[in-house]
C-alpha atoms as a PDB file:
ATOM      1  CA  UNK A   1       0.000   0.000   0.000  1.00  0.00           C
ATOM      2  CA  UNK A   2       2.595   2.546   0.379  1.00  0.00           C
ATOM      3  CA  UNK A   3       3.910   1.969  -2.748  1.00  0.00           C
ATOM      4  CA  UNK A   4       0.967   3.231  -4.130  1.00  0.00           C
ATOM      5  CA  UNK A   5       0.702   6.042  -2.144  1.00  0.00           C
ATOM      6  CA  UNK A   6       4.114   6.897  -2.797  1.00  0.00           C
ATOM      7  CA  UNK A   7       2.811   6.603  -6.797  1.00  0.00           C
ATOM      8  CA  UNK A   8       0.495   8.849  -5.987  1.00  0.00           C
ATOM      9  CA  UNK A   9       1.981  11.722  -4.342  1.00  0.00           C
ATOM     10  CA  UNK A  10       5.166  11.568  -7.229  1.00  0.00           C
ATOM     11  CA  UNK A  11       1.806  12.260  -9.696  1.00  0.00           C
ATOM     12  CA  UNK A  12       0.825  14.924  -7.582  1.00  0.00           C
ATOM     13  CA  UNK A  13       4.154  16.540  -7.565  1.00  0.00           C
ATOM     14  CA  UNK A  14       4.967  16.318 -11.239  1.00  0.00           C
ATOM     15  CA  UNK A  15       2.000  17.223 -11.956  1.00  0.00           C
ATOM     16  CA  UNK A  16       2.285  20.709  -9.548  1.00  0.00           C
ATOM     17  CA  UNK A  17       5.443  21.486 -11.446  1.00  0.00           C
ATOM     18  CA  UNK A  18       3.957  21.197 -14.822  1.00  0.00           C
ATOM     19  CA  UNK A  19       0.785  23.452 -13.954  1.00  0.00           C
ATOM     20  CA  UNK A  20       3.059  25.927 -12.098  1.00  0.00           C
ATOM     21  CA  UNK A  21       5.977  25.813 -14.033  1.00  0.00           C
ATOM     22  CA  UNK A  22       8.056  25.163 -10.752  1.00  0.00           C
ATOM     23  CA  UNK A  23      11.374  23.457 -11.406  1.00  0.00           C
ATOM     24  CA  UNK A  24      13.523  21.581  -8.963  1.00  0.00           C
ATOM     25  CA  UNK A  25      12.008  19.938  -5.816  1.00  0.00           C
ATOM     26  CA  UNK A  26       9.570  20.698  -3.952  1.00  0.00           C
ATOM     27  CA  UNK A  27      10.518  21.949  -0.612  1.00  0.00           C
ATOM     28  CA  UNK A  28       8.460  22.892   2.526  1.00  0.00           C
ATOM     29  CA  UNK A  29       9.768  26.535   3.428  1.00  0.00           C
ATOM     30  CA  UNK A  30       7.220  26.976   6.460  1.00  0.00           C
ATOM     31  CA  UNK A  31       3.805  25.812   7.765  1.00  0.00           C
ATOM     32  CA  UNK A  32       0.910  28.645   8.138  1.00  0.00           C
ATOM     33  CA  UNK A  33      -2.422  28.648   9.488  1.00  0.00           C
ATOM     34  CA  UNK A  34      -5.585  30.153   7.963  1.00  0.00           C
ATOM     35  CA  UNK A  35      -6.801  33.012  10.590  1.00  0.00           C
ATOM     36  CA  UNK A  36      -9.495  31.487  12.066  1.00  0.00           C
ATOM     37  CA  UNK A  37     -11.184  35.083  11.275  1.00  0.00           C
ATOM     38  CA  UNK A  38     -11.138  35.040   7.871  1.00  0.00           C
ATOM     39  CA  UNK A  39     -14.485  33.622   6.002  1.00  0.00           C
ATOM     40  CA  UNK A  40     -14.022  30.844   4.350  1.00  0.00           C
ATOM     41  CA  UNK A  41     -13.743  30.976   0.709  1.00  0.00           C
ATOM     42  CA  UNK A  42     -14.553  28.789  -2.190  1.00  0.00           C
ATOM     43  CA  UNK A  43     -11.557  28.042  -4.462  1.00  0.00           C
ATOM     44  CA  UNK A  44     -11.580  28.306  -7.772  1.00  0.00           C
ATOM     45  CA  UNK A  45      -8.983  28.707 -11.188  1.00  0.00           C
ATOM     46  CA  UNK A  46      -5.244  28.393  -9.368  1.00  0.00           C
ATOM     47  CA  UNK A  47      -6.685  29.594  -5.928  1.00  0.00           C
ATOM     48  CA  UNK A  48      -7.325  27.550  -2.898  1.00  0.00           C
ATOM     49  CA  UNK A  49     -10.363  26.850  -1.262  1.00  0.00           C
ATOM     50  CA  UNK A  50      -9.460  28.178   2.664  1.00  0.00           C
ATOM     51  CA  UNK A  51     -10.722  26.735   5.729  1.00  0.00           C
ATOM     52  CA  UNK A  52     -10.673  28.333   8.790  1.00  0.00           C
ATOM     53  CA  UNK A  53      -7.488  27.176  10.973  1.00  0.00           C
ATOM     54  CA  UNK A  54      -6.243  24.558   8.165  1.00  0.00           C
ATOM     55  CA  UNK A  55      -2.331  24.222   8.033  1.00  0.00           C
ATOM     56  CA  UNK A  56      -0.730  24.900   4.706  1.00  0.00           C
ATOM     57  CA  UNK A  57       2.689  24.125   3.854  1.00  0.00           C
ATOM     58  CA  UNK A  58       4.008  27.012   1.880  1.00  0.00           C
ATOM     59  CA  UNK A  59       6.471  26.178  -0.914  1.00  0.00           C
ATOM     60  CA  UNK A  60       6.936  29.740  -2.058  1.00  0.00           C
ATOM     61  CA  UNK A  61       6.614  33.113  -1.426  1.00  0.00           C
ATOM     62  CA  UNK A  62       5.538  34.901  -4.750  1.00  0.00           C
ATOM     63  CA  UNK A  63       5.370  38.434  -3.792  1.00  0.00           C
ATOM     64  CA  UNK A  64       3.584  40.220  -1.025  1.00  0.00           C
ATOM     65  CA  UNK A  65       0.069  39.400  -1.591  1.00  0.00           C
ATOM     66  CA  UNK A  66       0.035  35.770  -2.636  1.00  0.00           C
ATOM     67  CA  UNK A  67       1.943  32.514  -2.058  1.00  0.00           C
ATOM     68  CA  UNK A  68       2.131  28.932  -2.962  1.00  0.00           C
ATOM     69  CA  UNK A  69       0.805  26.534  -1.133  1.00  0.00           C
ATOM     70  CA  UNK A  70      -0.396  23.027  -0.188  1.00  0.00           C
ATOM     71  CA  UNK A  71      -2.938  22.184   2.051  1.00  0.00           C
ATOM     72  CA  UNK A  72      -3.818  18.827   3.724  1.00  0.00           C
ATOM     73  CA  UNK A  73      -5.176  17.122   0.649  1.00  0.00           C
ATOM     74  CA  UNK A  74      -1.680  17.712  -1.019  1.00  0.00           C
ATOM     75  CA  UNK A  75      -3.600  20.019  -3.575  1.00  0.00           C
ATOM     76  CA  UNK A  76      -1.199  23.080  -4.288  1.00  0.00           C
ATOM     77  CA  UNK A  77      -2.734  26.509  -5.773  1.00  0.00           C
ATOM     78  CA  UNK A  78      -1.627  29.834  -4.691  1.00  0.00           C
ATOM     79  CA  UNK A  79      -3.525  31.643  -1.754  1.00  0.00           C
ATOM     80  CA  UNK A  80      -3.393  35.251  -0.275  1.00  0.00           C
ATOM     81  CA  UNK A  81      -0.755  35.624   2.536  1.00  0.00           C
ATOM     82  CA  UNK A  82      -2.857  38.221   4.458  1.00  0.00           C
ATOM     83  CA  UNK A  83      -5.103  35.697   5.254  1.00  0.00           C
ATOM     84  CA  UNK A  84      -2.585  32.990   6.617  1.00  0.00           C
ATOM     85  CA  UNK A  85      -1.320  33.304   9.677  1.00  0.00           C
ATOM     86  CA  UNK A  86       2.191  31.882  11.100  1.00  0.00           C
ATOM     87  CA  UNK A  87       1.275  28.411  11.954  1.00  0.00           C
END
């Protein structure tokens, strides 16, 4: 069974480089939290659907507004940084 999950998450991966045109490895720079004030929001084109208090790993900070992230699911879009909190 973990071979298959292993499968899985190398499909996931390539497949996040290809949509985002990220090259090299994917590494984990931090972990943030959704503030558990914001309301939640529907996702939709490359953004991500946000849950109050989820944990995303962040895998890079774009500019001041958005980054790139993963959430729990292992889905990776880009989300707004002024609603994620330090985790």
């Amino acid at each position: 069974m973990m071979l298959k999950e292993s499968k899985k998450e190398e499909k996931a991966d390539r497949e996040f480089q290809k949509k985002f045109k990220f090259e090299g490895s994917i590494n984990v720079l931090t972990q943030m939290m959704v503030d558990p004030a914001v309301t939640e929001k529907r996702g939709g084109g490359k953004n991500l659907p946000l849950r109050r208090g989820e944990i995303l790993d962040v895998i890079q900070f774009t500019n001041e507004e958005q980054i790139l992230c993963r959430n729990s699911q292992r889905k990776c879009k880009w989300g707004r940084q002024a609603e994620a909190v330090p985790a």
